[in-house]
C-alpha atoms as a PDB file:
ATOM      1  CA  UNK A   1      68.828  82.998 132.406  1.00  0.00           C
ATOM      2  CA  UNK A   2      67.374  82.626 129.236  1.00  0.00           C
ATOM      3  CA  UNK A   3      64.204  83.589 127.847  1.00  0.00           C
ATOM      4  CA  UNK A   4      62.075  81.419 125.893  1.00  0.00           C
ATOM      5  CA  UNK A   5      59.154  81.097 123.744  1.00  0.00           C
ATOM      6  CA  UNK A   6      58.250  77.794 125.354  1.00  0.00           C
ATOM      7  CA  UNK A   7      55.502  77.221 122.314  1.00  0.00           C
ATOM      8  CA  UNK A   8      58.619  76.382 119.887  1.00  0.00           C
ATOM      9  CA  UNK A   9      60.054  73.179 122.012  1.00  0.00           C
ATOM     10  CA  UNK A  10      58.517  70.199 122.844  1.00  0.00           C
ATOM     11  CA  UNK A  11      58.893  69.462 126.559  1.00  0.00           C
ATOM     12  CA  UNK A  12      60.110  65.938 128.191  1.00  0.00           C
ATOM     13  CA  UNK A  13      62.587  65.112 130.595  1.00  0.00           C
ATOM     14  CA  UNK A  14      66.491  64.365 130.593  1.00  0.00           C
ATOM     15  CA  UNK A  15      69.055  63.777 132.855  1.00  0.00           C
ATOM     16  CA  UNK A  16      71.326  67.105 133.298  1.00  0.00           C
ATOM     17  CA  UNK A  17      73.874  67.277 135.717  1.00  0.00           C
ATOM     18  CA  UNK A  18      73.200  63.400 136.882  1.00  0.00           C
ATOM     19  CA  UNK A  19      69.781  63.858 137.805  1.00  0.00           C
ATOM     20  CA  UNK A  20      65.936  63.701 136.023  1.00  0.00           C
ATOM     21  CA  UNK A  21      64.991  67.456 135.070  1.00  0.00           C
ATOM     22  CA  UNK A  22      62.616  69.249 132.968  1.00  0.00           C
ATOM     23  CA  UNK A  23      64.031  70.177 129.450  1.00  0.00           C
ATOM     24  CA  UNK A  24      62.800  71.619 126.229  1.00  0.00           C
ATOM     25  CA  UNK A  25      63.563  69.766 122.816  1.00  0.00           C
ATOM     26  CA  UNK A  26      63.856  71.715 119.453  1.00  0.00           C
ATOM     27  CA  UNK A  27      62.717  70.439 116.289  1.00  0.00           C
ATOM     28  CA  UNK A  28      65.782  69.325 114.482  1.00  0.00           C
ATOM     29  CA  UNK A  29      65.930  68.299 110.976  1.00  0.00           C
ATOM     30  CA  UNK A  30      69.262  66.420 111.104  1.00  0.00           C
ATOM     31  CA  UNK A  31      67.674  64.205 113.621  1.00  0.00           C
ATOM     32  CA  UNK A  32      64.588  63.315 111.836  1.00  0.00           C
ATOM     33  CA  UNK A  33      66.761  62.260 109.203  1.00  0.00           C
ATOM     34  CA  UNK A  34      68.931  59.900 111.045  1.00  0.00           C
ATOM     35  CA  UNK A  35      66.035  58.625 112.591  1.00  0.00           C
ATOM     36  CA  UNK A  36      64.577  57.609 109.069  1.00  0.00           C
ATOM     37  CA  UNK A  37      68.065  57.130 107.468  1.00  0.00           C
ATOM     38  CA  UNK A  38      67.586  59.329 105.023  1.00  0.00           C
ATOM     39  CA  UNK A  39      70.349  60.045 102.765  1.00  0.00           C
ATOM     40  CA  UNK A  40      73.483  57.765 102.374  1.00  0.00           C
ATOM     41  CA  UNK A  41      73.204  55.265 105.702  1.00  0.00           C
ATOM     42  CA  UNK A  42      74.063  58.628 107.822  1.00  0.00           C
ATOM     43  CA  UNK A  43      75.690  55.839 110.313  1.00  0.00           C
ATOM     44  CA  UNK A  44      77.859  54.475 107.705  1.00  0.00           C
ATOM     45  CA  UNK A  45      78.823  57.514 106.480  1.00  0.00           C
ATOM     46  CA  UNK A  46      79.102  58.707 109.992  1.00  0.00           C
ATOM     47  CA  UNK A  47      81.590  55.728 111.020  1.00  0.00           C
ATOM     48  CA  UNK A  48      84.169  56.662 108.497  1.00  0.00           C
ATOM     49  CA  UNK A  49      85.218  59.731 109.443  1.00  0.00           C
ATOM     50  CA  UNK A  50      85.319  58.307 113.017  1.00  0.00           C
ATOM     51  CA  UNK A  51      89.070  56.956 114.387  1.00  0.00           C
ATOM     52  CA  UNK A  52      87.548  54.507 116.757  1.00  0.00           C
ATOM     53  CA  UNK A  53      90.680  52.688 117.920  1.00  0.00           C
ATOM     54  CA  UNK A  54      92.193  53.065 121.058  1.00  0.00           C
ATOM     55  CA  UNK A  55      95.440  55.361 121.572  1.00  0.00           C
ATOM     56  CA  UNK A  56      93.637  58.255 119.721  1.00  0.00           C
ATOM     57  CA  UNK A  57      95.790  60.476 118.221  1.00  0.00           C
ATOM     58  CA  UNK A  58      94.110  63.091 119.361  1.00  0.00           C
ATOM     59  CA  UNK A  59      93.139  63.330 122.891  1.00  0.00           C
ATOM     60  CA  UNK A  60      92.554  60.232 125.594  1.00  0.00           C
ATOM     61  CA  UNK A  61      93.510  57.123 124.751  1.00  0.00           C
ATOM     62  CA  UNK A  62      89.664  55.910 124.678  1.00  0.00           C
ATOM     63  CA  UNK A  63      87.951  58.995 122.601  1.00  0.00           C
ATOM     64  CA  UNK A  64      86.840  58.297 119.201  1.00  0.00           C
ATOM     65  CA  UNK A  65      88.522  60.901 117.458  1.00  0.00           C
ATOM     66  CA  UNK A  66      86.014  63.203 114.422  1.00  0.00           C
ATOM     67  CA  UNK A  67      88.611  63.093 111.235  1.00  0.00           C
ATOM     68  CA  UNK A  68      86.442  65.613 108.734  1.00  0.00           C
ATOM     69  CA  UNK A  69      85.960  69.103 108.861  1.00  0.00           C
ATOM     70  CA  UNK A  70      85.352  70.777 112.383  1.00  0.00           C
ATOM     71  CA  UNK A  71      83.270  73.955 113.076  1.00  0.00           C
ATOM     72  CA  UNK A  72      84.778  77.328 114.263  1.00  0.00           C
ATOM     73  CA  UNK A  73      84.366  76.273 117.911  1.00  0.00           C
ATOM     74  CA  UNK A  74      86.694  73.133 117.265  1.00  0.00           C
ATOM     75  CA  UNK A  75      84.036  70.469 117.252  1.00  0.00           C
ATOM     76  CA  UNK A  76      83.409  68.479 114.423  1.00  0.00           C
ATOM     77  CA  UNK A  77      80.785  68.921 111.659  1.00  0.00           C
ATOM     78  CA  UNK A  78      78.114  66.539 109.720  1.00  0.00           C
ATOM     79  CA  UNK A  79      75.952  67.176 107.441  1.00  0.00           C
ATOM     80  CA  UNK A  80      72.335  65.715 107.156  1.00  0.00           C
ATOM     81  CA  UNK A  81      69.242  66.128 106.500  1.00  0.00           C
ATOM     82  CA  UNK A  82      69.472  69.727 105.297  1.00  0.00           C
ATOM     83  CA  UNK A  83      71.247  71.155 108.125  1.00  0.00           C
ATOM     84  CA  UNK A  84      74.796  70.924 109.720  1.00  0.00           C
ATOM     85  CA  UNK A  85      74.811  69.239 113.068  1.00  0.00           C
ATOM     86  CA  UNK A  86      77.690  68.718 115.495  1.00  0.00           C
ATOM     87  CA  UNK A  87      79.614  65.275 115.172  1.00  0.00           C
ATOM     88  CA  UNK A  88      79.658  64.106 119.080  1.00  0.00           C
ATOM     89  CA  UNK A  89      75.679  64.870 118.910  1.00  0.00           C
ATOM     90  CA  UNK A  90      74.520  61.890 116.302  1.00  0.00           C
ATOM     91  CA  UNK A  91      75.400  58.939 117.960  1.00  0.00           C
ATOM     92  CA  UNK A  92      74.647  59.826 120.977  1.00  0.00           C
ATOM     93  CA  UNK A  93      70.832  61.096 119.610  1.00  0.00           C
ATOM     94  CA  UNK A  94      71.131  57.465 118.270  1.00  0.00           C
ATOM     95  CA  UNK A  95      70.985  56.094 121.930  1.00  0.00           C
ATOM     96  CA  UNK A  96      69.598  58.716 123.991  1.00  0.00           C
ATOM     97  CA  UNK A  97      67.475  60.869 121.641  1.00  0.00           C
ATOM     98  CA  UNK A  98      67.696  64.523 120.296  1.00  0.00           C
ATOM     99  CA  UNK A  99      69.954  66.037 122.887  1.00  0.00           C
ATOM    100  CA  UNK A 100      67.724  69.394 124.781  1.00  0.00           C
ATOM    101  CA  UNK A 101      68.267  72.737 124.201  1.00  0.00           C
ATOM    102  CA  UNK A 102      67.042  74.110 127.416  1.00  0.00           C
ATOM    103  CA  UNK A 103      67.172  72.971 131.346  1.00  0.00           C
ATOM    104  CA  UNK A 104      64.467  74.255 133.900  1.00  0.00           C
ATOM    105  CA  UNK A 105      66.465  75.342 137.137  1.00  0.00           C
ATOM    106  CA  UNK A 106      66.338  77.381 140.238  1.00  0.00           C
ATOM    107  CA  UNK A 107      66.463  80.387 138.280  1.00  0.00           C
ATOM    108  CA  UNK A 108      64.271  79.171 134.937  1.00  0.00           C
ATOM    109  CA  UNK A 109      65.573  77.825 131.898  1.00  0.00           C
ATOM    110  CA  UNK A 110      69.016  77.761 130.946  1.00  0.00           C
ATOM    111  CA  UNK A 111      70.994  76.649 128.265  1.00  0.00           C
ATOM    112  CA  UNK A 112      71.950  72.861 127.530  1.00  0.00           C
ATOM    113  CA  UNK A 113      75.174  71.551 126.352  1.00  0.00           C
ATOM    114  CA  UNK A 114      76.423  68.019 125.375  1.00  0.00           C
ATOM    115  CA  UNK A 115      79.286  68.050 127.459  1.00  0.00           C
ATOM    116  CA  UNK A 116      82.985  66.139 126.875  1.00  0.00           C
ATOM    117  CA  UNK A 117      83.615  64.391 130.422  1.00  0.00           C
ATOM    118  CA  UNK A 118      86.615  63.585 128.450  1.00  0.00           C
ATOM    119  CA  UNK A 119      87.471  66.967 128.692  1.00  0.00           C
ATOM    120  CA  UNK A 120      86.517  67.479 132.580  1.00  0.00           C
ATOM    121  CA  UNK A 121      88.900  64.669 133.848  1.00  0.00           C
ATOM    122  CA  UNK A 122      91.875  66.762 131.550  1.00  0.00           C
ATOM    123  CA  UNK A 123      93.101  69.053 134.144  1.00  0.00           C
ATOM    124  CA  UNK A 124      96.027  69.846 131.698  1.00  0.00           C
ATOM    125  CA  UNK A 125      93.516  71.023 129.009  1.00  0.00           C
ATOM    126  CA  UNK A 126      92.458  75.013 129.122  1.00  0.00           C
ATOM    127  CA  UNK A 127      90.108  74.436 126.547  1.00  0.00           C
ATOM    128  CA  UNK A 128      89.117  76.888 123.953  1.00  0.00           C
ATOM    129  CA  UNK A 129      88.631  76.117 120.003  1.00  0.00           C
ATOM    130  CA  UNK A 130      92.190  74.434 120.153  1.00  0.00           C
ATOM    131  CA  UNK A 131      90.958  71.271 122.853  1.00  0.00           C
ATOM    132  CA  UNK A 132      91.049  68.139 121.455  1.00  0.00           C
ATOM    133  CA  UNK A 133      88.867  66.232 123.571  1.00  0.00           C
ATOM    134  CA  UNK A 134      86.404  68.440 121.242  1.00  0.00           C
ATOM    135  CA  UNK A 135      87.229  65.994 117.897  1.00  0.00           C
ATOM    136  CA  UNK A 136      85.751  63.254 120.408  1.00  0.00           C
ATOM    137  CA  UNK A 137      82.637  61.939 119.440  1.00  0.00           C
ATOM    138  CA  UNK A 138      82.875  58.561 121.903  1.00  0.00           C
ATOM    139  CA  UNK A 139      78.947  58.651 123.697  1.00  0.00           C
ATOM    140  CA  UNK A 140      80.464  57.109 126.411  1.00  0.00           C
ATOM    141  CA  UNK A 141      82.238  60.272 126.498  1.00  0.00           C
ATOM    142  CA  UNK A 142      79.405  62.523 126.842  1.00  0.00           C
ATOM    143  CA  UNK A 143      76.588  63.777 129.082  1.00  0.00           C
ATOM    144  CA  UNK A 144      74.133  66.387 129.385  1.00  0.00           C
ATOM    145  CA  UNK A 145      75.454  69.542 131.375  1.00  0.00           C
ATOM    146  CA  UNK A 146      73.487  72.729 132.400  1.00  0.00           C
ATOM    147  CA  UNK A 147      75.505  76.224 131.048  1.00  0.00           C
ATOM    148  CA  UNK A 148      76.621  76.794 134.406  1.00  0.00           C
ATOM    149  CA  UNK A 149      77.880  73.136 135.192  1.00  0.00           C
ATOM    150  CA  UNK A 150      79.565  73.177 131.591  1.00  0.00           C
ATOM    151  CA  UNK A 151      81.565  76.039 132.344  1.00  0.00           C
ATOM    152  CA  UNK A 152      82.520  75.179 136.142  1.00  0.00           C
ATOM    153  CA  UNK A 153      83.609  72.106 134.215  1.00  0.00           C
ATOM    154  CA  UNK A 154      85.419  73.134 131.570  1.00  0.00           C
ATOM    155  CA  UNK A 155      88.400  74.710 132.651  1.00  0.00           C
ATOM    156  CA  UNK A 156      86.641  77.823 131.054  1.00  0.00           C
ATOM    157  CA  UNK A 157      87.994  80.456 133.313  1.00  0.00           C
ATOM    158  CA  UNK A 158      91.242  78.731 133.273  1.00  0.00           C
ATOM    159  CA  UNK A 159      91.566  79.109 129.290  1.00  0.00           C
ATOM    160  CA  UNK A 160      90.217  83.058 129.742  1.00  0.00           C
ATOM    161  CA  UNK A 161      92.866  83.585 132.296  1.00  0.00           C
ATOM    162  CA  UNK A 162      95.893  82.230 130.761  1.00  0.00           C
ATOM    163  CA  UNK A 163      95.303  84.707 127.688  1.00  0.00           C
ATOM    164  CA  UNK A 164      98.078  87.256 128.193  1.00  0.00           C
ATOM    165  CA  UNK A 165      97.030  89.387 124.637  1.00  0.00           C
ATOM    166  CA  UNK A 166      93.838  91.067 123.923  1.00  0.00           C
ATOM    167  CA  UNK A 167      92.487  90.007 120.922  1.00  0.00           C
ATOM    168  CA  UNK A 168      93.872  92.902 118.843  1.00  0.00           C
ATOM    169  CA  UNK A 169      97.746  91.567 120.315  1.00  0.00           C
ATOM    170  CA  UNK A 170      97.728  94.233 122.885  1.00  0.00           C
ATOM    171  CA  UNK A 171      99.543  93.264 126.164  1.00  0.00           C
ATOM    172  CA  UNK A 172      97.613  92.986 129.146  1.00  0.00           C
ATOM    173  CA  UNK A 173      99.642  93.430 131.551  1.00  0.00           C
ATOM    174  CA  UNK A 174     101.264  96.586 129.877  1.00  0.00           C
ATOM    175  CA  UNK A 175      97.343  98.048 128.624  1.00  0.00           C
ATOM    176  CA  UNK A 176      94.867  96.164 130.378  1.00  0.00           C
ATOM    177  CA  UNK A 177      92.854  96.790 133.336  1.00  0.00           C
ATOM    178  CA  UNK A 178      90.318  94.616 135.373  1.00  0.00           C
ATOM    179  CA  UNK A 179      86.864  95.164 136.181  1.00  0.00           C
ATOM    180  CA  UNK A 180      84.141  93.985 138.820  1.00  0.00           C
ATOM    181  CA  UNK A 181      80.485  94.561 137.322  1.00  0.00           C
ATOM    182  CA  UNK A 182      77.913  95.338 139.884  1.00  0.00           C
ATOM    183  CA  UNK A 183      76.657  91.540 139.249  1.00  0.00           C
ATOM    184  CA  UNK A 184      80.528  90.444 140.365  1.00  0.00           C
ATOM    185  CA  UNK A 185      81.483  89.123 137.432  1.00  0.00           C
ATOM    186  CA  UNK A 186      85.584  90.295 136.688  1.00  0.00           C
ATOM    187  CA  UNK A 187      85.692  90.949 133.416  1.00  0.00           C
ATOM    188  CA  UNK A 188      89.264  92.128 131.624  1.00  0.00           C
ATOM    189  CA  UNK A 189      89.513  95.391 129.196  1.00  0.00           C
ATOM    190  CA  UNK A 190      92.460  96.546 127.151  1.00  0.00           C
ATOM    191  CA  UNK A 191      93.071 100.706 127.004  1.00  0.00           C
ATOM    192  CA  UNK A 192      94.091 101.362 123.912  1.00  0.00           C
ATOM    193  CA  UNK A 193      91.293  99.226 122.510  1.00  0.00           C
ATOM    194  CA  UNK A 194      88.319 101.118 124.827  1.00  0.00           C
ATOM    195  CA  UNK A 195      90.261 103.873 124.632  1.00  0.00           C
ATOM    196  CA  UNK A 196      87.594 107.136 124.304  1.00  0.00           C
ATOM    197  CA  UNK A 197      84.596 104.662 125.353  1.00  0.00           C
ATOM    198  CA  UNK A 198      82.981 104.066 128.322  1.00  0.00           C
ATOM    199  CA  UNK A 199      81.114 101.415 128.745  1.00  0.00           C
ATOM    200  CA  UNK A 200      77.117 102.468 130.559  1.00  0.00           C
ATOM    201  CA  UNK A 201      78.539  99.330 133.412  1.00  0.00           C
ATOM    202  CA  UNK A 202      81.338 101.270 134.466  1.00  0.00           C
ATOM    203  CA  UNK A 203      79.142 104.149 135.285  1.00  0.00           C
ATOM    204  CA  UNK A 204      79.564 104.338 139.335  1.00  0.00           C
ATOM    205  CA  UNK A 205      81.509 101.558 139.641  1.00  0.00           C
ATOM    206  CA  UNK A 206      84.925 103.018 139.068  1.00  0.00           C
ATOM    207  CA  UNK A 207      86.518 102.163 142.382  1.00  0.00           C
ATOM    208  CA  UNK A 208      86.787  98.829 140.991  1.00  0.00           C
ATOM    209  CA  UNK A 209      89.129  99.400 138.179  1.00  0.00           C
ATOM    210  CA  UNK A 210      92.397  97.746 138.710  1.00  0.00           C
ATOM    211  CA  UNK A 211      95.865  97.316 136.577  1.00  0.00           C
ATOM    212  CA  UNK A 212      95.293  93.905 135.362  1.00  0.00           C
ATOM    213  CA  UNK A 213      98.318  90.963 135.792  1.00  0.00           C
END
């Protein structure tokens, strides 16, 4: 879980994973300008590099589909007040408020995300940079999700798993080789790439080492 310096957030409460819960809000400068309009009707501006009409050409029929430039992650940018904020966040800060950077759980505070149900219902979509339900920026669309519910429901694994390359091209199932961490997490390694390094987590732990698939 992560640790924070609690001091820096202002604390309220959200609904995360469909239910009331403790959060922690960051000061955000993009949202104090939309709040005061500053700059250029950011709403305007916002609407026209939105296609709102159904049979988006991008993902669901119903998402509102972000036209302008798009981050590294795949989800679109805008600009305002000074800083670069994520497209799908600003109208839904419009009707909800600045979206939470932190959930209080079982196990402390974890990380918040402003999820694309969108994307949950597509069991076709592995997700990754490439998804499309990431251009959406429909609030309807969207709901708070702890880091552990977004992954479960993001097809995260699935994405991870289908890779058959590492990322220098190498072939997995020729060079790679699976490994169980002592926390149980199976995490894939290619040879040639950690060839002549061993990693302090393997120490102990090589029974666990298997050709990977």
């Amino acid at each position: 879980m992560a640790q924070v310096e609690i001091d820096l957030y202002t604390p309220s409460f959200a609904e995360v994973d469909g239910r009331s819960q403790a959060v922690l809000i960051p000061e955000r400068r993009w949202y104090d300008a939309l709040l005061s309009g500053e700059g250029d009707q950011p709403i305007e501006r916002w609407n026209s590099k939105v296609f709102q009409d159904l049979n988006s050409p991008t993902a669901s029929t119903d998402c509102w589909t972000w036209t302008s430039s798009r981050d590294r992650d795949g989800y679109g940018s805008f600009s305002l007040g000074g800083q670069t904020a994520r497209a799908h966040h600003i109208l839904w800060a419009v009707e909800h408020g600045s979206p939470p950077a932190f959930v209080f759980g079982r196990n402390g505070w974890e990380r918040v995300h402003l999820g694309h149900l969108c994307h949950d219902r597509d069991e076709t979509c592995e997700g990754g940079p490439s998804c499309l339900h990431r251009r959406c920026v429909n609030p309807e669309h969207l709901a708070l999700q702890s880091q552990s519910a977004n992954v479960r429901a993001g097809h995260g694994g699935d994405h991870q798993r289908s890779k058959t390359q590492c990322p220098s091209g190498h072939a997995y199932a020729e060079s790679g080789f699976s490994y169980t961490d002592p926390s149980g997490t199976t995490r894939r390694y290619c040879r040639p790439c950690k060839s002549g390094f061993r990693a302090p987590q393997f120490v102990g732990s090589r029974k666990h080492l298997a050709v990977a698939a």
